[in-house]
N, C-alpha and C. Protein backbone atom coordinates (compact mmCIF):
# COMPACT_ATOMS: atom_id res chain seq x y z
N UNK A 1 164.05 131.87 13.78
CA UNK A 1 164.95 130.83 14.24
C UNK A 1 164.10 129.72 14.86
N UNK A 2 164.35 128.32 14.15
CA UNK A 2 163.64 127.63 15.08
C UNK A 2 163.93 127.07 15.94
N UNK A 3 163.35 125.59 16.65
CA UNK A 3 163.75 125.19 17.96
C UNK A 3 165.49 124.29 17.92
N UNK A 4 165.33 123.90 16.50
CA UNK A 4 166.69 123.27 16.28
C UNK A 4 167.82 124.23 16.25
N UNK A 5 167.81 125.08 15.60
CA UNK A 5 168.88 125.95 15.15
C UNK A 5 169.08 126.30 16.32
N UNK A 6 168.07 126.94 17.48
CA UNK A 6 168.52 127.48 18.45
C UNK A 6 169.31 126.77 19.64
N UNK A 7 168.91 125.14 19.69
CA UNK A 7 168.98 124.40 20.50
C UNK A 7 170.73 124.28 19.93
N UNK A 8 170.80 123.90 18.75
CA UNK A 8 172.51 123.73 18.54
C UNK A 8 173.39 125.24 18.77
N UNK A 9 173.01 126.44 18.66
CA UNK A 9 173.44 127.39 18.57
C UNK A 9 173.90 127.54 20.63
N UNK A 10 172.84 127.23 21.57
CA UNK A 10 172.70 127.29 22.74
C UNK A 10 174.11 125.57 22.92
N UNK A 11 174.08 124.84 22.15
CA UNK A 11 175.13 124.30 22.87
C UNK A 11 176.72 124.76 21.97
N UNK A 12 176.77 125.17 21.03
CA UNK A 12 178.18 125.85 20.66
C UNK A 12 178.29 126.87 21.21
N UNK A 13 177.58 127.49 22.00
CA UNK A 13 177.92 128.88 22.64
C UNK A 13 178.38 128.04 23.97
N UNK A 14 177.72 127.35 24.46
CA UNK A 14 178.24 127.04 26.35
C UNK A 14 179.62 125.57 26.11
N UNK A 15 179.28 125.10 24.94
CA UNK A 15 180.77 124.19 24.84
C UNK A 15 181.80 125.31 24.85
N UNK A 16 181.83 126.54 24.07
CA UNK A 16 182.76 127.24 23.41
C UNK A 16 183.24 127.61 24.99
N UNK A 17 182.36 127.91 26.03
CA UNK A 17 182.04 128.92 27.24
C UNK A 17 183.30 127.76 28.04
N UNK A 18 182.72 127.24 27.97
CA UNK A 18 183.27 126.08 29.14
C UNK A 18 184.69 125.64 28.76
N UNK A 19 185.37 125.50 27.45
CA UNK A 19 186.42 125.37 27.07
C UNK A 19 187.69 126.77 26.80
N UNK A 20 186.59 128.09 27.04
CA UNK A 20 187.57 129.16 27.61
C UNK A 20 187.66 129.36 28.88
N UNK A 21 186.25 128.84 29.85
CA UNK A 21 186.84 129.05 31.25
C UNK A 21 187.83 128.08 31.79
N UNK A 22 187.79 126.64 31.07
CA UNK A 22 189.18 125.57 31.37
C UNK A 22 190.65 126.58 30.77
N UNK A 23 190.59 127.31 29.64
CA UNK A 23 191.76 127.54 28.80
C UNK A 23 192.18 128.82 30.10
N UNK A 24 191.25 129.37 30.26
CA UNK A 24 191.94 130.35 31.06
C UNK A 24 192.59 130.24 32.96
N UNK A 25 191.77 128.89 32.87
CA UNK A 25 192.28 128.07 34.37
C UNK A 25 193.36 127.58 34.04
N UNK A 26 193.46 127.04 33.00
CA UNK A 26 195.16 126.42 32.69
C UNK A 26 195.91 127.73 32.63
N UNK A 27 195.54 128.68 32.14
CA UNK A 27 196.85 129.61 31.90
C UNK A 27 197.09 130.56 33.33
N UNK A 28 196.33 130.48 33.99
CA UNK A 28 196.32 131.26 35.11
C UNK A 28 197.23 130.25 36.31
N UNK A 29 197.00 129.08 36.01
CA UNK A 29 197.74 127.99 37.33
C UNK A 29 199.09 127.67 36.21
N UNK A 30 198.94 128.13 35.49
CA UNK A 30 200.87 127.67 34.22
C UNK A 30 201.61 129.61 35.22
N UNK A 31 201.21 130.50 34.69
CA UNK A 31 201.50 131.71 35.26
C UNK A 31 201.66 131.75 36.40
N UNK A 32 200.90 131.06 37.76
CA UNK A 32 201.11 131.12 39.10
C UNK A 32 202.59 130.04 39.49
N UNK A 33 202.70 128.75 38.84
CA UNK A 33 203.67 128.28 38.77
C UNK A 33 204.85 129.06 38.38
N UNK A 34 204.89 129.78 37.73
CA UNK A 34 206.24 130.88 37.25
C UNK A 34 206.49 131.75 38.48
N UNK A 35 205.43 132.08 39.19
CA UNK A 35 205.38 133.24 39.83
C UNK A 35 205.94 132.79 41.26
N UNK A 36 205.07 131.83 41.37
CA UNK A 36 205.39 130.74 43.34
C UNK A 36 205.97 128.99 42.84
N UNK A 37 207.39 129.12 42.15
CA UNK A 37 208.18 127.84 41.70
C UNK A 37 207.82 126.74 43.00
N UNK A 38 207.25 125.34 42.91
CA UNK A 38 207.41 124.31 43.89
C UNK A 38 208.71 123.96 44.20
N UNK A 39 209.22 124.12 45.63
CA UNK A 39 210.85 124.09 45.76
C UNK A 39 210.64 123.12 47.11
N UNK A 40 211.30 122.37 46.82
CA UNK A 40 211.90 121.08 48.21
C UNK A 40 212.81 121.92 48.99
N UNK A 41 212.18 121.24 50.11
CA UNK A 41 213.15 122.12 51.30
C UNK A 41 214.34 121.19 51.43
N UNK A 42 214.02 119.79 51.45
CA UNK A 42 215.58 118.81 52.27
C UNK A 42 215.84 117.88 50.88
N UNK A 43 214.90 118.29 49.56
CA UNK A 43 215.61 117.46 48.38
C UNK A 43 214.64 116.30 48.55
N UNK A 44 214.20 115.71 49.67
CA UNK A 44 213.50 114.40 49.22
C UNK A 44 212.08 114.12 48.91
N UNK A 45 211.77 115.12 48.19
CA UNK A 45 210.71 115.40 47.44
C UNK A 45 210.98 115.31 45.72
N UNK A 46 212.05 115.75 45.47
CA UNK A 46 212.33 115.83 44.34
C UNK A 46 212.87 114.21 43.77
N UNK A 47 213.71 113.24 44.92
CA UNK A 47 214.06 112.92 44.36
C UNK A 47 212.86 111.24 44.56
N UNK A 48 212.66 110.77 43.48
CA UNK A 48 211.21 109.88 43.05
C UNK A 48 211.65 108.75 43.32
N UNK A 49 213.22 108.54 42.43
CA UNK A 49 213.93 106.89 42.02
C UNK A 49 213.89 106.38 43.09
């Protein structure tokens, strides 16, 4: 293997790395939202208009 092959092989492995540790941060804070719902206590949080 030479220095090229290895050099592209070393960045599709840590792009691949870095875009499952984001995929699994999104799914873990989508799941915690299900689990602990954001709820307004007096409503005027919710309402924006």
């Amino acid at each position: 293997m030479d220095k090229l092959t290895f050099g592209l092989t070393m960045m599709v492995v840590g792009i691949g790395g870095t875009f499952l540790t984001l995929a699994i941060l999104i799914w873990s804070i989508q799941i915690l939202k299900k689990i602990f719902p954001l709820s307004a206590e007096d409503g005027s949080k919710s309402n924006r208009g």
